[in-house]
C-alpha atoms as a PDB file:
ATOM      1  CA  UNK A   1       0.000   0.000   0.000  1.00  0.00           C
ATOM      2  CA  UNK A   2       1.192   3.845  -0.954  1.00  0.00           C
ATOM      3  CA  UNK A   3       1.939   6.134   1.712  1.00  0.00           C
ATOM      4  CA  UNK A   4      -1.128   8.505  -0.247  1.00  0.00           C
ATOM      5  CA  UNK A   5      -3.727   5.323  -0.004  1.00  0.00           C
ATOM      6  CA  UNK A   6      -2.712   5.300   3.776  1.00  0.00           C
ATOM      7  CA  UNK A   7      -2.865   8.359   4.404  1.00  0.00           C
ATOM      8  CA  UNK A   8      -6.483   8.259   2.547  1.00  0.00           C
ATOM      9  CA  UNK A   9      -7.820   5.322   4.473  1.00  0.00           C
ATOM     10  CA  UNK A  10      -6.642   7.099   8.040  1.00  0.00           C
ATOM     11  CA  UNK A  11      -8.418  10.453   6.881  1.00  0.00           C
ATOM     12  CA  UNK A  12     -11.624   8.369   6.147  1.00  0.00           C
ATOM     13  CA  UNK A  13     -11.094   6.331   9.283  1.00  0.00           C
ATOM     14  CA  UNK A  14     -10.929   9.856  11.229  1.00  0.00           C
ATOM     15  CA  UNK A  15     -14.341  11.334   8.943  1.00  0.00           C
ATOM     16  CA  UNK A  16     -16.085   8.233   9.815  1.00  0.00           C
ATOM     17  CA  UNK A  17     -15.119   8.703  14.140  1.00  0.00           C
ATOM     18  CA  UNK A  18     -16.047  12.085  13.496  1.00  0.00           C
ATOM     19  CA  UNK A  19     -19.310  11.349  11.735  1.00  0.00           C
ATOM     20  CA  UNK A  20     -19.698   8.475  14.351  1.00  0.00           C
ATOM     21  CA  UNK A  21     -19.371  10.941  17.564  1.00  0.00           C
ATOM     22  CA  UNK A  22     -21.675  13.191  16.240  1.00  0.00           C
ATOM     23  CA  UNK A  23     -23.937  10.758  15.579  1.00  0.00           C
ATOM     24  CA  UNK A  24     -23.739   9.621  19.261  1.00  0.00           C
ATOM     25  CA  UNK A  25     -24.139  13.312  20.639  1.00  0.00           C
ATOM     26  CA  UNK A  26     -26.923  13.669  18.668  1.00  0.00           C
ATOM     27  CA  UNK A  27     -28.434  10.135  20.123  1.00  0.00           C
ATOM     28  CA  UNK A  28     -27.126  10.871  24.034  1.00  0.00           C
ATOM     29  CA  UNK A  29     -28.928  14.478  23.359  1.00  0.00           C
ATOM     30  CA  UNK A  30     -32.472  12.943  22.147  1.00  0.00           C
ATOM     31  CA  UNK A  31     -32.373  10.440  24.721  1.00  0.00           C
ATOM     32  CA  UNK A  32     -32.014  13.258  27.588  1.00  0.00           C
ATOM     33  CA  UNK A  33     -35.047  15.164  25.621  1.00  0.00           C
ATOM     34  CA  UNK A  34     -37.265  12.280  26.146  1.00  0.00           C
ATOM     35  CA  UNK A  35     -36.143  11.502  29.191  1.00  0.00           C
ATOM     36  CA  UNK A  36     -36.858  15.273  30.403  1.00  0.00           C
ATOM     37  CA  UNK A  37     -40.134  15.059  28.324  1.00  0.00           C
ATOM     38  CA  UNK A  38     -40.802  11.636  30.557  1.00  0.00           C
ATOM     39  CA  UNK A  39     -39.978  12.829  33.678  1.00  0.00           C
ATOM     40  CA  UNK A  40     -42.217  15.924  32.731  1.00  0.00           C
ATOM     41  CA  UNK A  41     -45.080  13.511  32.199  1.00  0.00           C
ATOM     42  CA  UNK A  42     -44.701  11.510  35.247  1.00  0.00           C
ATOM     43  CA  UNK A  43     -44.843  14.356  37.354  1.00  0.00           C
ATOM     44  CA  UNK A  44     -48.037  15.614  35.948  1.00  0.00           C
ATOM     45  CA  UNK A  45     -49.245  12.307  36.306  1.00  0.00           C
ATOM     46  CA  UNK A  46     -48.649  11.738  39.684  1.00  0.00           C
ATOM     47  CA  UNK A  47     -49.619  15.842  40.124  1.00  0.00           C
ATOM     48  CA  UNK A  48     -53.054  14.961  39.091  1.00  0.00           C
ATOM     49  CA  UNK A  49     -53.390  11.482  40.677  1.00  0.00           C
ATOM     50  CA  UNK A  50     -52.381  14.043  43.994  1.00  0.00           C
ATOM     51  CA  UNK A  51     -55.356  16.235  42.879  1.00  0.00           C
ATOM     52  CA  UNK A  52     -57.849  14.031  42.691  1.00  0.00           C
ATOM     53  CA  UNK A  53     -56.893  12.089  45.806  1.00  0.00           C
ATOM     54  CA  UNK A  54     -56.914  15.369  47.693  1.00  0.00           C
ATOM     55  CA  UNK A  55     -60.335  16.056  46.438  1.00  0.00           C
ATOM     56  CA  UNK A  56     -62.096  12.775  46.906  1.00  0.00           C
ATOM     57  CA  UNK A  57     -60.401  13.347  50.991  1.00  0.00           C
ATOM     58  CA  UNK A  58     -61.939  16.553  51.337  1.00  0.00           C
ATOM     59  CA  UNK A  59     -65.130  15.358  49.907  1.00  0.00           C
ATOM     60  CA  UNK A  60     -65.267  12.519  52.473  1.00  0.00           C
ATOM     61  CA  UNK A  61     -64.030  14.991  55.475  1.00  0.00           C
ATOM     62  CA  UNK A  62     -66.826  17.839  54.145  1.00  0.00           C
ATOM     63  CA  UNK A  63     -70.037  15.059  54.238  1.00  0.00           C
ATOM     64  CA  UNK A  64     -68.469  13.985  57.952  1.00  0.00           C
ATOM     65  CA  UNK A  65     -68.511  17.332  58.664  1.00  0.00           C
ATOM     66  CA  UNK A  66     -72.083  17.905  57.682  1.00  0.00           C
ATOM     67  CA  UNK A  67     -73.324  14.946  59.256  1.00  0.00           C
ATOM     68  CA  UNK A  68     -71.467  15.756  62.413  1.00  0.00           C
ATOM     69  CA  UNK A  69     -72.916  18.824  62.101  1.00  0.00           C
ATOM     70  CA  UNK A  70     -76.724  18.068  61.154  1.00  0.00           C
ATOM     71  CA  UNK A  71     -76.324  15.983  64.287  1.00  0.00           C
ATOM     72  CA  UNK A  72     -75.225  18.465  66.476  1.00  0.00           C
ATOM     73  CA  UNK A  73     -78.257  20.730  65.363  1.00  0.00           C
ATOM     74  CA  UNK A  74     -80.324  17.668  65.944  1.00  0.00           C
ATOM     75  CA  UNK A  75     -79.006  16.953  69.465  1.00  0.00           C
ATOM     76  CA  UNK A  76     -79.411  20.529  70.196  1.00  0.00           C
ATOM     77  CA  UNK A  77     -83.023  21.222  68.797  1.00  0.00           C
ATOM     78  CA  UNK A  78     -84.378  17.929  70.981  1.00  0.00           C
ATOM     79  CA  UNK A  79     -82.602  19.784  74.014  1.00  0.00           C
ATOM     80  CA  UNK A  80     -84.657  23.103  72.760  1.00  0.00           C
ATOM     81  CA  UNK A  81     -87.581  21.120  72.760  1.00  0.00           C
ATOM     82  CA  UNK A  82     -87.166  19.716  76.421  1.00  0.00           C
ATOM     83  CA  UNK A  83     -86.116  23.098  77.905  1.00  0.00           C
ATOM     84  CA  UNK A  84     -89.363  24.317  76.342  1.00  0.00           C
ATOM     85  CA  UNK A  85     -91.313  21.598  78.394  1.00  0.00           C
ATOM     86  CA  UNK A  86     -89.498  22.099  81.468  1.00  0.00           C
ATOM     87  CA  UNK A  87     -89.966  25.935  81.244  1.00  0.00           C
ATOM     88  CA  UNK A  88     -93.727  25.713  80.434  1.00  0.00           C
ATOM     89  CA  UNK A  89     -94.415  23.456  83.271  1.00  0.00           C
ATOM     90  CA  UNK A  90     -92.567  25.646  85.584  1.00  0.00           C
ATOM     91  CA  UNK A  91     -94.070  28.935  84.025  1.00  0.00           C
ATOM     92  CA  UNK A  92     -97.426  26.952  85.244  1.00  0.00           C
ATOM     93  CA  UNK A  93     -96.345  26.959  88.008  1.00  0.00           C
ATOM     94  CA  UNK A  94     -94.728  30.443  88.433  1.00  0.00           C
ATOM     95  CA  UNK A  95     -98.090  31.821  87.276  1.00  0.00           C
ATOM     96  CA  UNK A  96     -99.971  29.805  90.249  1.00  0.00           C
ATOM     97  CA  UNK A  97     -97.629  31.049  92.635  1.00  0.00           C
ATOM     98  CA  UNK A  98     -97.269  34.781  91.685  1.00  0.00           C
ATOM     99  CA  UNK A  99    -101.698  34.703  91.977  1.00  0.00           C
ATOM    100  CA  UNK A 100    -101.627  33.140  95.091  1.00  0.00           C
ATOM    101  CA  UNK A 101     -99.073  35.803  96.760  1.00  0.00           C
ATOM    102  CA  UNK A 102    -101.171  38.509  94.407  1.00  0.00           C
ATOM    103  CA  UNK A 103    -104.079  37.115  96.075  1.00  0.00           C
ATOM    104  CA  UNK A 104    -102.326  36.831  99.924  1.00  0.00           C
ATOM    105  CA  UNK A 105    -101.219  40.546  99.457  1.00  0.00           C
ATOM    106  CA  UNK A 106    -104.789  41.953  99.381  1.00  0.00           C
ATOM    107  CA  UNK A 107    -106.055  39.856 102.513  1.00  0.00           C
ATOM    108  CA  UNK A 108    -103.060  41.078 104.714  1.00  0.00           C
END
């Protein structure tokens, strides 16, 4: 072999590393695009999943609520109700009593 056909076949050897790097940049930079476009789409994945999961618990936690409240209101109505009773009974009363002293006044 010539020393010109060896020096051809080394420049071609160094165009085709060359052409072969560049080629391999340009696959190592793709991969790390998808990878960042992935990691991108995992996240607002699992962002949403987060969403809705917080949503659904605040759902459950607002209809405890209500009920806990409706029976509160419930609870405290009935004890309206029996304060009502008690306090017309005594008012009954209160009325006999303030008549009869009304009454006791004018015979002293």
């Amino acid at each position: 072999m010539s020393k010109a056909e060896l020096l051809q076949q080394i420049r071609e050897s160094e165009r085709q590393n060359v052409a072969s790097l560049e080629r391999a940049e340009s696959d190592r930079q793709a991969s790390l695009r998808k990878a960042q476009q992935d990691r991108a789409g995992l996240v607002e994945k699992a962002r949403a999943k987060a969403a809705r999961k917080a949503e659904k618990d605040f759902a459950r936690a607002r209809k405890r609520i209500a009920a806990r409240k409706q029976e509160l209101l419930d609870n405290g109505l009935a004890g309206v109700v029996e304060m009502r009773k008690g306090a017309e009974k005594r008012r009954g009363k209160a009325a006999e009593q303030f008549v009869a002293r009304f009454l006791e006044s004018f015979d002293a």
